[in-house]
C-alpha atoms as a PDB file:
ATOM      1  CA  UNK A   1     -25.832 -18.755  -4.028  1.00  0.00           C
ATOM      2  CA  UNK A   2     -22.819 -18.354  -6.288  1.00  0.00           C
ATOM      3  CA  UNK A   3     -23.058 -14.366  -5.247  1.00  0.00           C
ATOM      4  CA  UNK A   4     -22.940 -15.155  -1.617  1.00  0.00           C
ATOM      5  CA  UNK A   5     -18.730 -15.523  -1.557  1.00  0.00           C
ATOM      6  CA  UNK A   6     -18.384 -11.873  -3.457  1.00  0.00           C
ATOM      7  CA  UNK A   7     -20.575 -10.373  -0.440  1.00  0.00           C
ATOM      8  CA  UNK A   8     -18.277 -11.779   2.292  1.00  0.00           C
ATOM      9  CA  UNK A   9     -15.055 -10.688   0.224  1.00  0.00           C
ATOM     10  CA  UNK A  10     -16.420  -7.251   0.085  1.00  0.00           C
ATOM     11  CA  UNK A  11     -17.445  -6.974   3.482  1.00  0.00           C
ATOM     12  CA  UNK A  12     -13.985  -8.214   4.514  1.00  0.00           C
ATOM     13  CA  UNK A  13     -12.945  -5.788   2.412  1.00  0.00           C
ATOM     14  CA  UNK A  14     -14.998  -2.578   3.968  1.00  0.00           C
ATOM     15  CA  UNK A  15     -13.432  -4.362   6.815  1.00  0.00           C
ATOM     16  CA  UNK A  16      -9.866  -4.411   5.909  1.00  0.00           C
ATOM     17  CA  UNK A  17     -10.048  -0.920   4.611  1.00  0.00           C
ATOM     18  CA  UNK A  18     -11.147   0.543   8.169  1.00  0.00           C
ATOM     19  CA  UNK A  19      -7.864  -1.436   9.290  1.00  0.00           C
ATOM     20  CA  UNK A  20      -6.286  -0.077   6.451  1.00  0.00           C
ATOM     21  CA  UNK A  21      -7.292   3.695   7.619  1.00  0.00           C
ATOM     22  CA  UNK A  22      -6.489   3.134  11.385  1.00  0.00           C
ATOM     23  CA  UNK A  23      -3.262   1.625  10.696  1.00  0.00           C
ATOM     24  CA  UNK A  24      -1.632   4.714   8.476  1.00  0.00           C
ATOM     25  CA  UNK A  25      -2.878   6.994  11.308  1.00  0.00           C
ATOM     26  CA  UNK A  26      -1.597   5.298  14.106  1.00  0.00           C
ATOM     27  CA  UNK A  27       1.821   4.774  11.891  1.00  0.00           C
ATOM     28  CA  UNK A  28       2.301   8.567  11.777  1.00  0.00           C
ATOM     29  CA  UNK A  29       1.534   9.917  14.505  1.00  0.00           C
ATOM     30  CA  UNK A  30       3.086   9.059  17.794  1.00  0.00           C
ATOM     31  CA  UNK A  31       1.367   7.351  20.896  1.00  0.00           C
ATOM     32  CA  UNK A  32       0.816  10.691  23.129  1.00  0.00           C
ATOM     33  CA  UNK A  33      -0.982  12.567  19.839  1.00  0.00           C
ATOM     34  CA  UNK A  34      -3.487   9.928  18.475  1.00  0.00           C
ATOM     35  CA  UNK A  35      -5.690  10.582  21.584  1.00  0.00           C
ATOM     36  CA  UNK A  36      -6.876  14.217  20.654  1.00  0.00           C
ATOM     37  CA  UNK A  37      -4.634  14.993  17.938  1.00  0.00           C
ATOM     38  CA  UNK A  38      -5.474  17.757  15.285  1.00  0.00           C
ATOM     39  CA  UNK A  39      -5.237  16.118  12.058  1.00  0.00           C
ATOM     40  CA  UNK A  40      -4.204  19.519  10.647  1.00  0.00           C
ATOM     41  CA  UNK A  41      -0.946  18.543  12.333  1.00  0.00           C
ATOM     42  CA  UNK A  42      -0.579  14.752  10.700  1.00  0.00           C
ATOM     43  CA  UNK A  43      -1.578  16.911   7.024  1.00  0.00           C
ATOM     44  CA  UNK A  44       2.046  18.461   7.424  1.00  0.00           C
ATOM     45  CA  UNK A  45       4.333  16.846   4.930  1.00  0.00           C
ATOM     46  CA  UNK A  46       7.536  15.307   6.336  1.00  0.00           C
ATOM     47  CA  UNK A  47       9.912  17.544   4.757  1.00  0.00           C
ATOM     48  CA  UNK A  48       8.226  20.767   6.695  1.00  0.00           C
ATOM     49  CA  UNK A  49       7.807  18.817  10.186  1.00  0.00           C
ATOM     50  CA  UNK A  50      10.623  19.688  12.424  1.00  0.00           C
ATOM     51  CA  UNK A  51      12.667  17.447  13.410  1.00  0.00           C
ATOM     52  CA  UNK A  52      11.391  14.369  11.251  1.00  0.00           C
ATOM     53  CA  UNK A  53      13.434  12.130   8.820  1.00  0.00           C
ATOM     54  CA  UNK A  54      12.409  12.967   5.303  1.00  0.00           C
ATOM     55  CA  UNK A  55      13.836  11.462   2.228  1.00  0.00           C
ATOM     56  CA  UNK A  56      12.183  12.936  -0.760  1.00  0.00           C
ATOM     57  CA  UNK A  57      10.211  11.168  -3.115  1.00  0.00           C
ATOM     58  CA  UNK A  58       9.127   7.994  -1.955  1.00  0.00           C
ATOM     59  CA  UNK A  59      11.760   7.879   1.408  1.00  0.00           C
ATOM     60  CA  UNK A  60      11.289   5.865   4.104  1.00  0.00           C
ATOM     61  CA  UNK A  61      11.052   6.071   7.858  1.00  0.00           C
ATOM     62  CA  UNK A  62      11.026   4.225  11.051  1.00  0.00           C
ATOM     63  CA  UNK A  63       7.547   3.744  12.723  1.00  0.00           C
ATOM     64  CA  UNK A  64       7.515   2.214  15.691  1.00  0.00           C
ATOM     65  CA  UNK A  65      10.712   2.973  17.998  1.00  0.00           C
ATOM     66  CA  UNK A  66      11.514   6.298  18.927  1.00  0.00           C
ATOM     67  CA  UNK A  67      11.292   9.530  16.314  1.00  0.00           C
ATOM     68  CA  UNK A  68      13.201  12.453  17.392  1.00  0.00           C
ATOM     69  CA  UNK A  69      10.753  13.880  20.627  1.00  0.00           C
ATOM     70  CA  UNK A  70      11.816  10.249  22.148  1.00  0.00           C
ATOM     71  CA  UNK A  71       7.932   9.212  21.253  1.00  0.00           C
ATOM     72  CA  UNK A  72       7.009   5.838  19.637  1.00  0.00           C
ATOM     73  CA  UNK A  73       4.059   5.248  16.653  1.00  0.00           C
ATOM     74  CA  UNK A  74       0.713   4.556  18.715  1.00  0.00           C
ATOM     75  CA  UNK A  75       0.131   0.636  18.148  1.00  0.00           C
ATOM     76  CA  UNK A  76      -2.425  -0.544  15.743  1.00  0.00           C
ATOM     77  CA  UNK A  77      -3.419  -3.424  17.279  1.00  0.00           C
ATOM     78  CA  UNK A  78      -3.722  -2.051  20.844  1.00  0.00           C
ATOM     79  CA  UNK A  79      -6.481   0.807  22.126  1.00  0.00           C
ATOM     80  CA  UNK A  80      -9.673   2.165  21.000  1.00  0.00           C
ATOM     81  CA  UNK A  81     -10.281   4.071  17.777  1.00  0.00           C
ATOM     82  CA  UNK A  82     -10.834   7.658  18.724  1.00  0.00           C
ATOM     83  CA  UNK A  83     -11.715  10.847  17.089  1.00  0.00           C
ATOM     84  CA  UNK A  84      -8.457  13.104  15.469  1.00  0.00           C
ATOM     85  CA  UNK A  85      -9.584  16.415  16.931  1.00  0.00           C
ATOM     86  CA  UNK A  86     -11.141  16.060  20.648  1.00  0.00           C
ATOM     87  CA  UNK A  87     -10.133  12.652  21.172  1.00  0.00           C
ATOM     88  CA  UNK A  88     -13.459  10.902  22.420  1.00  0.00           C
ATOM     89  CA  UNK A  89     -13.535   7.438  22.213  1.00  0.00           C
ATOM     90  CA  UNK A  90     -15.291   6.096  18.994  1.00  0.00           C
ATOM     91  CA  UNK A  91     -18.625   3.548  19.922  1.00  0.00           C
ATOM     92  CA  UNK A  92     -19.014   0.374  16.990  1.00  0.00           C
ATOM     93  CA  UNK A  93     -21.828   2.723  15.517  1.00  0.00           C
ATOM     94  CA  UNK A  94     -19.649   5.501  14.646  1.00  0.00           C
ATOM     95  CA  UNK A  95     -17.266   2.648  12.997  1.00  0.00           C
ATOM     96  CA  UNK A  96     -19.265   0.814  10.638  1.00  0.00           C
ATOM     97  CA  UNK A  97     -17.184   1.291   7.263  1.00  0.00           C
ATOM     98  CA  UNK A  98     -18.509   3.905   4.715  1.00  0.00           C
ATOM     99  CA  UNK A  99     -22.209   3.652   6.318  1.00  0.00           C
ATOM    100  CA  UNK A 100     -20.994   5.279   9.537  1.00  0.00           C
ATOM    101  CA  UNK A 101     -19.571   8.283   7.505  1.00  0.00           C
ATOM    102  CA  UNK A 102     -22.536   8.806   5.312  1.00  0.00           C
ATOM    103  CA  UNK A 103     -24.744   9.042   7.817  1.00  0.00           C
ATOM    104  CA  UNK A 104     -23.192  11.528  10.163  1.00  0.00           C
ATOM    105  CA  UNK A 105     -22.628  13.014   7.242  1.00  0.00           C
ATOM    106  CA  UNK A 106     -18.519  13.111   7.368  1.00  0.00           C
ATOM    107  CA  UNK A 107     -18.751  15.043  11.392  1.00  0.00           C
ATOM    108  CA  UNK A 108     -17.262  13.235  14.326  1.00  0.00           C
ATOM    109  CA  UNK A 109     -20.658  12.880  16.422  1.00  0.00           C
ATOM    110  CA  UNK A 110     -19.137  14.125  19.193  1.00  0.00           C
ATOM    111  CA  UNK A 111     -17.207  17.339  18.254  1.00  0.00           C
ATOM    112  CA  UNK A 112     -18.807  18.063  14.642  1.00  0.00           C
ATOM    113  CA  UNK A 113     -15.248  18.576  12.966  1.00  0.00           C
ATOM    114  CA  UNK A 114     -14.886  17.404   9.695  1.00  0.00           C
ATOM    115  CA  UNK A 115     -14.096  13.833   9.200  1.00  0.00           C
ATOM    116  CA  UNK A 116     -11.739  13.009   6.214  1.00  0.00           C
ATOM    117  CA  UNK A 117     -13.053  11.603   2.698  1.00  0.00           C
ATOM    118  CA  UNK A 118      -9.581   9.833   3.110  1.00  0.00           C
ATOM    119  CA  UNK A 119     -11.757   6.992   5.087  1.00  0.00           C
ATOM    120  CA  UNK A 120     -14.934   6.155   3.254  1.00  0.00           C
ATOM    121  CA  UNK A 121     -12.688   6.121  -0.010  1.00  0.00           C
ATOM    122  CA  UNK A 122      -9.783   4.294   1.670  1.00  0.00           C
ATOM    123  CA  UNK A 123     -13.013   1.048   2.162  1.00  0.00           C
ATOM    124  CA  UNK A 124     -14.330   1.436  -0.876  1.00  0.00           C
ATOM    125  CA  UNK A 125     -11.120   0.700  -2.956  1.00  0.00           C
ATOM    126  CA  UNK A 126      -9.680  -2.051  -0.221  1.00  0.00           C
ATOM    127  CA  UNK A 127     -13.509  -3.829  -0.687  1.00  0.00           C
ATOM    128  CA  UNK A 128     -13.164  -3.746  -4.813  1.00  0.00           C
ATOM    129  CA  UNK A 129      -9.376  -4.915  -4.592  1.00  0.00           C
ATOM    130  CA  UNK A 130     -10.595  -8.153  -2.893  1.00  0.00           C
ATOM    131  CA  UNK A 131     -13.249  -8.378  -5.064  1.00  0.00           C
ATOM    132  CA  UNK A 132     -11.215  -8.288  -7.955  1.00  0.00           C
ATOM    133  CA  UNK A 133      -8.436 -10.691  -6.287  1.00  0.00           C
ATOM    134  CA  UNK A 134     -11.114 -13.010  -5.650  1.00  0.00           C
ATOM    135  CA  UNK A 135     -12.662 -12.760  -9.332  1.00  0.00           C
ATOM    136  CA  UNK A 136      -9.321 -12.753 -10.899  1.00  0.00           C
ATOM    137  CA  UNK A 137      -7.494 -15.334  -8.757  1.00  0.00           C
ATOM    138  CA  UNK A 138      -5.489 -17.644 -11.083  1.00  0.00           C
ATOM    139  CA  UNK A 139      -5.803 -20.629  -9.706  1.00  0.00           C
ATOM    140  CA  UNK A 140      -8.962 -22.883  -8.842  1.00  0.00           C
ATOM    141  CA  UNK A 141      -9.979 -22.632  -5.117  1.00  0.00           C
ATOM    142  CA  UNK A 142     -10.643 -26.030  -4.572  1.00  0.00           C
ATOM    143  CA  UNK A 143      -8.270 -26.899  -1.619  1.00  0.00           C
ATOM    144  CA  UNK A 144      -7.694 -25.419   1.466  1.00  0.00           C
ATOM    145  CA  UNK A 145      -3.710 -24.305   0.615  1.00  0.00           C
ATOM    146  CA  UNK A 146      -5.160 -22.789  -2.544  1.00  0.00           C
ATOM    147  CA  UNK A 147      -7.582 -20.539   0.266  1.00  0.00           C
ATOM    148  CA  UNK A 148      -4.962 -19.862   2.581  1.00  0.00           C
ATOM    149  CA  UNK A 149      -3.069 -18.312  -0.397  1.00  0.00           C
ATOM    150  CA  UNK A 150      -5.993 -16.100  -1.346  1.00  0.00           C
ATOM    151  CA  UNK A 151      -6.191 -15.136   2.304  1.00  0.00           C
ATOM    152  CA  UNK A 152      -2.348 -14.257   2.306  1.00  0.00           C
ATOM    153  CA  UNK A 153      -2.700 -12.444  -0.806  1.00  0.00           C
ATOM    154  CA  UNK A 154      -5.387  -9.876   0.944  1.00  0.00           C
ATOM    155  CA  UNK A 155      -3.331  -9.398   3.997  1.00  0.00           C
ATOM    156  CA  UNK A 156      -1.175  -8.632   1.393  1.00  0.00           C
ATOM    157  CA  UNK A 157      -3.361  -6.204  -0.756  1.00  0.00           C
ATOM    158  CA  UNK A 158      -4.182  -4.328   2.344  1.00  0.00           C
ATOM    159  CA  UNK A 159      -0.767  -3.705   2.793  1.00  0.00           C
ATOM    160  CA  UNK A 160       0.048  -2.316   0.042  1.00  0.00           C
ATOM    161  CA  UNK A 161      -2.936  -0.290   0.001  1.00  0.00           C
ATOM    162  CA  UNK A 162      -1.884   0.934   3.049  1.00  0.00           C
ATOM    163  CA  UNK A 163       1.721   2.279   1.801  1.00  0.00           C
ATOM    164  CA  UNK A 164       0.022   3.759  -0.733  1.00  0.00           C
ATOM    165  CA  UNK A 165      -2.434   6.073   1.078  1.00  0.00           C
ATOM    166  CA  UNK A 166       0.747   7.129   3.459  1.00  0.00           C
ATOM    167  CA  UNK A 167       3.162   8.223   0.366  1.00  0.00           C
ATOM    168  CA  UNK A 168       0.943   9.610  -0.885  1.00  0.00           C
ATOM    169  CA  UNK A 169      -0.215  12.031   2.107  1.00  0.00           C
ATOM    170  CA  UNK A 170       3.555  11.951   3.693  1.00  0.00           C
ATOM    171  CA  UNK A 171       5.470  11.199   0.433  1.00  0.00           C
ATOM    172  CA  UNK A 172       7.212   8.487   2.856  1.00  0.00           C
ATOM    173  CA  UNK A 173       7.192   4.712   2.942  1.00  0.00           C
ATOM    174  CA  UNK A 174       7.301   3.810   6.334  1.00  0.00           C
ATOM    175  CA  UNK A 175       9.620   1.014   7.214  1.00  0.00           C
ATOM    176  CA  UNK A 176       7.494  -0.849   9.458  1.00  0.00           C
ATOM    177  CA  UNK A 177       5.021  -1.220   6.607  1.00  0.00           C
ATOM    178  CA  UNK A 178       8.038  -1.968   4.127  1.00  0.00           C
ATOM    179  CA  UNK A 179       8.830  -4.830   6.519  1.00  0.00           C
ATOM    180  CA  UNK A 180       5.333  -6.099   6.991  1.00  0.00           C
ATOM    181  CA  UNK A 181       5.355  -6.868   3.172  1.00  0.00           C
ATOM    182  CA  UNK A 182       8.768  -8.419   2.989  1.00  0.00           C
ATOM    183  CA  UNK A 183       7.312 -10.640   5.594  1.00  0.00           C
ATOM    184  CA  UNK A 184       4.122 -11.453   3.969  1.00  0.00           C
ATOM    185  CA  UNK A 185       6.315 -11.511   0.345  1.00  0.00           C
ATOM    186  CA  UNK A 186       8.999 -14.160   1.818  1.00  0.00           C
ATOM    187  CA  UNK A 187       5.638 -16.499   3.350  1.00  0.00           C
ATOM    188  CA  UNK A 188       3.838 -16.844   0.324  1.00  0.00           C
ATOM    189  CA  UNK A 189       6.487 -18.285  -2.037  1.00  0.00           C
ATOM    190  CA  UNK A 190       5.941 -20.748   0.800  1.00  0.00           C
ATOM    191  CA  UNK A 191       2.342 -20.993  -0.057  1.00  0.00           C
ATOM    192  CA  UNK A 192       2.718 -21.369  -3.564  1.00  0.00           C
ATOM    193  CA  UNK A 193       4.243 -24.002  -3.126  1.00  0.00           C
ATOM    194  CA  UNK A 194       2.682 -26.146  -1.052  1.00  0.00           C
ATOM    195  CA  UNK A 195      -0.181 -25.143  -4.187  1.00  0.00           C
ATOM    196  CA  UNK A 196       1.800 -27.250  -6.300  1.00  0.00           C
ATOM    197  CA  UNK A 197       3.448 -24.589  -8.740  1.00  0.00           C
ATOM    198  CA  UNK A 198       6.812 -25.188 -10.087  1.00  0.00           C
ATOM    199  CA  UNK A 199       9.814 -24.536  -8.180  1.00  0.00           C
ATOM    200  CA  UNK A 200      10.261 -21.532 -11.134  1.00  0.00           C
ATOM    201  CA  UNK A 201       7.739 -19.791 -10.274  1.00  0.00           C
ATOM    202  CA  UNK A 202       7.698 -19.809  -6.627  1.00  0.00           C
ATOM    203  CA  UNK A 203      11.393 -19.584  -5.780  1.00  0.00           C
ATOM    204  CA  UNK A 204      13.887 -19.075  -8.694  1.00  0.00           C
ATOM    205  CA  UNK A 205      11.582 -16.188 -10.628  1.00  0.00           C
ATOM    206  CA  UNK A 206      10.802 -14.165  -7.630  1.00  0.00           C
ATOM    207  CA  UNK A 207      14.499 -14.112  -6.624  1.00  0.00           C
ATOM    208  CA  UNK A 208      15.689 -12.901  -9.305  1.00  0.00           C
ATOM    209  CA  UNK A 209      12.832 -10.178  -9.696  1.00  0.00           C
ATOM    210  CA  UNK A 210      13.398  -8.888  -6.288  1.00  0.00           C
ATOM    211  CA  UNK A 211      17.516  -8.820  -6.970  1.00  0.00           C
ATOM    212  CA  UNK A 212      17.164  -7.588 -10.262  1.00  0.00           C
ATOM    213  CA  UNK A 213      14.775  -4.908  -9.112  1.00  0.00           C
ATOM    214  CA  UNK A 214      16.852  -4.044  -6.323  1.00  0.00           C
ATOM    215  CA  UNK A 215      20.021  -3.418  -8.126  1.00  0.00           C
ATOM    216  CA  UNK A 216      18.756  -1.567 -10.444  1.00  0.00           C
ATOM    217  CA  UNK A 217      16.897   0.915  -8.191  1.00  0.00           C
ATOM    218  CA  UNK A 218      19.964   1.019  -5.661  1.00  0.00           C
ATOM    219  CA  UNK A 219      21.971   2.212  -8.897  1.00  0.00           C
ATOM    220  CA  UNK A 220      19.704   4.721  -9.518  1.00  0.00           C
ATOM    221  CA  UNK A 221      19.477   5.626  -5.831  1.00  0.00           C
ATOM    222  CA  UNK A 222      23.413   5.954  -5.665  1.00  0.00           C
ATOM    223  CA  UNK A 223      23.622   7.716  -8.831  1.00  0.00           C
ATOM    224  CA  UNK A 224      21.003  10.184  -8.423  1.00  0.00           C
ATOM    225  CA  UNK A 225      21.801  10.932  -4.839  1.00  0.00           C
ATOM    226  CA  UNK A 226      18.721   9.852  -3.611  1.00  0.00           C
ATOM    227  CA  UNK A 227      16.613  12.555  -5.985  1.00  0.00           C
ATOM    228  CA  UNK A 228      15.856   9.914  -8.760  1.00  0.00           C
ATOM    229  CA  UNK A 229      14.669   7.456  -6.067  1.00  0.00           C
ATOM    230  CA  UNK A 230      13.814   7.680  -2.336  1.00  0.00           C
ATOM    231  CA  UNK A 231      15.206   4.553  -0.365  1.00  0.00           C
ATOM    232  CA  UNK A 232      11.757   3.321   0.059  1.00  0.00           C
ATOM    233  CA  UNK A 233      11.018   2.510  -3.217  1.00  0.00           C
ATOM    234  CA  UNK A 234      14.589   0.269  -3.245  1.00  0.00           C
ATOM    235  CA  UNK A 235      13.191  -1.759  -0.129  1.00  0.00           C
ATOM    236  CA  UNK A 236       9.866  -1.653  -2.187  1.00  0.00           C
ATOM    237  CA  UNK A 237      10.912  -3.361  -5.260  1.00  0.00           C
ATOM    238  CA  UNK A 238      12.630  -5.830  -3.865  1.00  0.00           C
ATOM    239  CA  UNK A 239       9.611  -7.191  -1.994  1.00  0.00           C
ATOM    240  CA  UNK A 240       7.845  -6.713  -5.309  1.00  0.00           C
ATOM    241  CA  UNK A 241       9.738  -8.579  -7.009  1.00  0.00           C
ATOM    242  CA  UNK A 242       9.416 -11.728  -4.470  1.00  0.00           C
ATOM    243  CA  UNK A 243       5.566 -11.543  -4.477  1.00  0.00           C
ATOM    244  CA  UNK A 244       5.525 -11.566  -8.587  1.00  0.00           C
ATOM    245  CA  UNK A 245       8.370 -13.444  -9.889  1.00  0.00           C
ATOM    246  CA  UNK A 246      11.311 -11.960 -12.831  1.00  0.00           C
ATOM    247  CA  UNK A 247       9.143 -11.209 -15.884  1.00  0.00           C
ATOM    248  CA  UNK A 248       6.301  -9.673 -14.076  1.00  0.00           C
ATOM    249  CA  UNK A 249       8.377  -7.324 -11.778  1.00  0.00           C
ATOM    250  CA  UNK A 250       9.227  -6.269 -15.414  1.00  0.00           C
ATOM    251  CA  UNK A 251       6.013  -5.287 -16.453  1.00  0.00           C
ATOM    252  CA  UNK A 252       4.975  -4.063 -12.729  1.00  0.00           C
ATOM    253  CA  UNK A 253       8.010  -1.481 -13.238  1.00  0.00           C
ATOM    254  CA  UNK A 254       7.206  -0.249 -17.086  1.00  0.00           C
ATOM    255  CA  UNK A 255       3.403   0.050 -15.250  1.00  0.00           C
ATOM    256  CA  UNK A 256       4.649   2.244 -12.754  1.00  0.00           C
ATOM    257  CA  UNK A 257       7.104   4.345 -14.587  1.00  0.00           C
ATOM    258  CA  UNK A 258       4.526   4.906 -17.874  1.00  0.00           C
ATOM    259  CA  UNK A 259       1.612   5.982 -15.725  1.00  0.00           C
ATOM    260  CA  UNK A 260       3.802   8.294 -12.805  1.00  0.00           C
ATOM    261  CA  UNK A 261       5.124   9.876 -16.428  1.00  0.00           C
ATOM    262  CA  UNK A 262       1.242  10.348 -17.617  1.00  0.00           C
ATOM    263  CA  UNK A 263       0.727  11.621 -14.621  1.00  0.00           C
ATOM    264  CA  UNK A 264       2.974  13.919 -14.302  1.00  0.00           C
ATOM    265  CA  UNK A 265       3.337  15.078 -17.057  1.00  0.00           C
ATOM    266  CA  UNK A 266      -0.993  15.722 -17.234  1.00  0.00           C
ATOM    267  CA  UNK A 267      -0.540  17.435 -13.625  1.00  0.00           C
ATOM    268  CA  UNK A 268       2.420  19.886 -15.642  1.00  0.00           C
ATOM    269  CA  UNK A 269      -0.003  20.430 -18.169  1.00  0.00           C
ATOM    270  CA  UNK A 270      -2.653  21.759 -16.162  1.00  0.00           C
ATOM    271  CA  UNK A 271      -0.692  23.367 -13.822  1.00  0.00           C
ATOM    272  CA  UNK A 272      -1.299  21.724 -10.896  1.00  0.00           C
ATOM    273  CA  UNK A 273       2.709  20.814 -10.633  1.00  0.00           C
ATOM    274  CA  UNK A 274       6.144  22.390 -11.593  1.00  0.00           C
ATOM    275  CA  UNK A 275       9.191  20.791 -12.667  1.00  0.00           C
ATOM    276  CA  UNK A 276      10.290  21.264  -9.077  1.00  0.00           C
ATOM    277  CA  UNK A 277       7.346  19.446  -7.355  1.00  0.00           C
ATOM    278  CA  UNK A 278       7.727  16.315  -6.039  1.00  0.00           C
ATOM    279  CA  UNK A 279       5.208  12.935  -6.971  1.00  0.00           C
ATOM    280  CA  UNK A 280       5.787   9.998  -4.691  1.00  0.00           C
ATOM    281  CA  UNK A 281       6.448   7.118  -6.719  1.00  0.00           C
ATOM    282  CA  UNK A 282       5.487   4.321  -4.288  1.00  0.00           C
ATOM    283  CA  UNK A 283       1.394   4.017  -5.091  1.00  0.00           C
ATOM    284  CA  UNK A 284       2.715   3.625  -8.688  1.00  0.00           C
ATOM    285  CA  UNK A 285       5.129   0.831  -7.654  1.00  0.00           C
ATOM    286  CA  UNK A 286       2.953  -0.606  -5.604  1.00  0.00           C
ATOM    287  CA  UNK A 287      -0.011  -0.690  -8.246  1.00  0.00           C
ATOM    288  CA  UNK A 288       2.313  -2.092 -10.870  1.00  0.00           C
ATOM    289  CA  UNK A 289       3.232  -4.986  -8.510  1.00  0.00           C
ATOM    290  CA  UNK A 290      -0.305  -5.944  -7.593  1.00  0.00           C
ATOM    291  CA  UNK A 291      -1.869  -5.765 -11.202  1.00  0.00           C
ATOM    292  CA  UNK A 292       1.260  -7.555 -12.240  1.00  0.00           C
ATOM    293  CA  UNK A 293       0.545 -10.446 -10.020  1.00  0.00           C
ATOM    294  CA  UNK A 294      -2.473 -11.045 -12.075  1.00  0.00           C
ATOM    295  CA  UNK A 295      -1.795 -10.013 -15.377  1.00  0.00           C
ATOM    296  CA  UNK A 296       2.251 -10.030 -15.691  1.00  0.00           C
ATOM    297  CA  UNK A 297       2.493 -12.681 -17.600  1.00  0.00           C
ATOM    298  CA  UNK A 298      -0.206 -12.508 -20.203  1.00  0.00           C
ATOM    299  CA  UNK A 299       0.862  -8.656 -20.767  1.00  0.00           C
ATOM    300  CA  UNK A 300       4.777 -10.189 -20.963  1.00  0.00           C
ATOM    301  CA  UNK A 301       3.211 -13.158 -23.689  1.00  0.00           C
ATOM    302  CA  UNK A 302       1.099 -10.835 -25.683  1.00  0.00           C
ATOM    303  CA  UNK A 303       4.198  -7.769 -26.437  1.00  0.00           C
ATOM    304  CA  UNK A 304       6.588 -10.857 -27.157  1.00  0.00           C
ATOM    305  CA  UNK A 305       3.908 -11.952 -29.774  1.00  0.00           C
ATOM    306  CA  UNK A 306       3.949  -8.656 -31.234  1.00  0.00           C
ATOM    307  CA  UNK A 307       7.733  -8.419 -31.105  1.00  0.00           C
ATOM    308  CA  UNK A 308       8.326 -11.630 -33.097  1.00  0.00           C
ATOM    309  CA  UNK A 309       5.225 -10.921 -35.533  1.00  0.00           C
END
């Protein structure tokens, strides 16, 4: 039964990612507009919404309290799902992640509008990133700290799967989300601890990753005027840095900055972007930071062994 655990990951996963979808919606818009919204409205980018906060490339915002119509962000953890466009109340069958969307064959069941590919892929990649937590975790799960961690550490992955899907449709990292992670960041230095790992690499490492992060992207935040760097991706790093330690917040940050440069510079190539156009940098941040928390310090081990050879 040694495949049994990987089926209950990934069904927490498919899980987690219809969480995942719900919460980014209910982030952006506001409590009087989830109930019969039209999504064409939530596709506007910040920066051409009237009356919204938008800080360039990678920015942040405040979810939650008030925006500037006096409305609040419709609550994640209270109401009924419901359908974007006429609003109708969603039954369990129409929320079954990925199955529900293949068979109605991506139409709300009740008005036929399109629904977005945004949600079947959003569960599909939060169910492989707890697979490959759970097949890559570094230590042996043999007590039940060592499982709470693992737990933490998806709460955790969700998270930052959710920041990513939202800068990347909104090029904004919404605060609330920002502080959600700094939350979940700050709690498990406390569980790696009580998992027995030295007081290096649960407290001293991480601290100085997240200030050494910080300071550097504030610099370039101040210096660039906020064009080089939104202020989301300073709050970012700085929780980044607590969940991986000092010499893997290094290699999540020369992750992040190679492959936005491939990026962009493949998207100039073909077109697809001008020098002008804007690329939020949080989902590379935020992917640097999570592979980094598994492979950060082999990658740091293995270029120091070619340095000195």
């Amino acid at each position: 039964m040694e495949w049994l655990p990987y089926i209950v990951v990934g069904v927490l996963g498919l899980i987690g990612g219809s969480f995942v979808n719900a919460w980014v919606w209910r982030t952006y818009l506001p409590a009087s507009e989830y109930r019969g919204a039209d999504e064409a409205k939530a596709n506007t980018k910040p920066e051409e919404k009237q009356g919204e906060k938008a800080t360039g490339n990678g920015g942040s915002h405040t979810s939650g309290a008030p925006d500037a119509d006096g409305q609040t962000s419709a609550s994640v953890l209270k109401g009924r799902s419901a359908c974007p466009d006429c609003g109708h109340t969603l039954g369990i069958k129409d929320l079954v992640p990925v199955l529900s969307w293949l068979w109605l064959r991506g139409r709300c069941r009740y008005c036929r509008n399109p629904i977005s590919v945004q949600y079947p892929v959003v569960e599909i990649i939060t169910a492989t990133a707890f697979l490959l937590s759970f097949w890559w975790w570094p230590s042996a799960l043999e007590t039940w700290p060592s499982w709470v961690h693992l737990g933490w550490w998806l709460a955790i992955t969700s998270v930052v799967i959710a920041m990513g899907v939202y800068d990347l449709r909104w090029y904004i990292l919404p605060d609330s989300m920002l502080w959600v992670l700094l939350v979940l960041a700050v709690v498990s230095r406390g569980l790696a601890a009580m998992t027995g790992a030295p007081l290096e690499e649960w407290l001293i490492g991480p601290l100085a990753g997240a200030a050494g992060a910080f300071l550097f992207f504030y610099g370039l935040y101040v210096v660039g005027r906020e064009r080089w760097m939104g202020g989301g991706d300073v709050k970012l790093v700085f929780a980044g840095g607590l969940l991986v330690g000092g010499v893997s917040t290094i290699v999540a940050l020369f992750i992040a900055f190679v492959s936005a440069a491939a990026l962009g510079v493949g998207l100039m190539a073909s077109r697809r972007k001008g020098k002008g156009d804007m690329l939020p940098f949080g989902p590379f941040l935020l992917a640097g930071f999570w592979l980094s928390f598994f492979f950060g310090d082999p990658i740091a081990s293995w270029y120091t062994g070619l340095l000195l050879h």
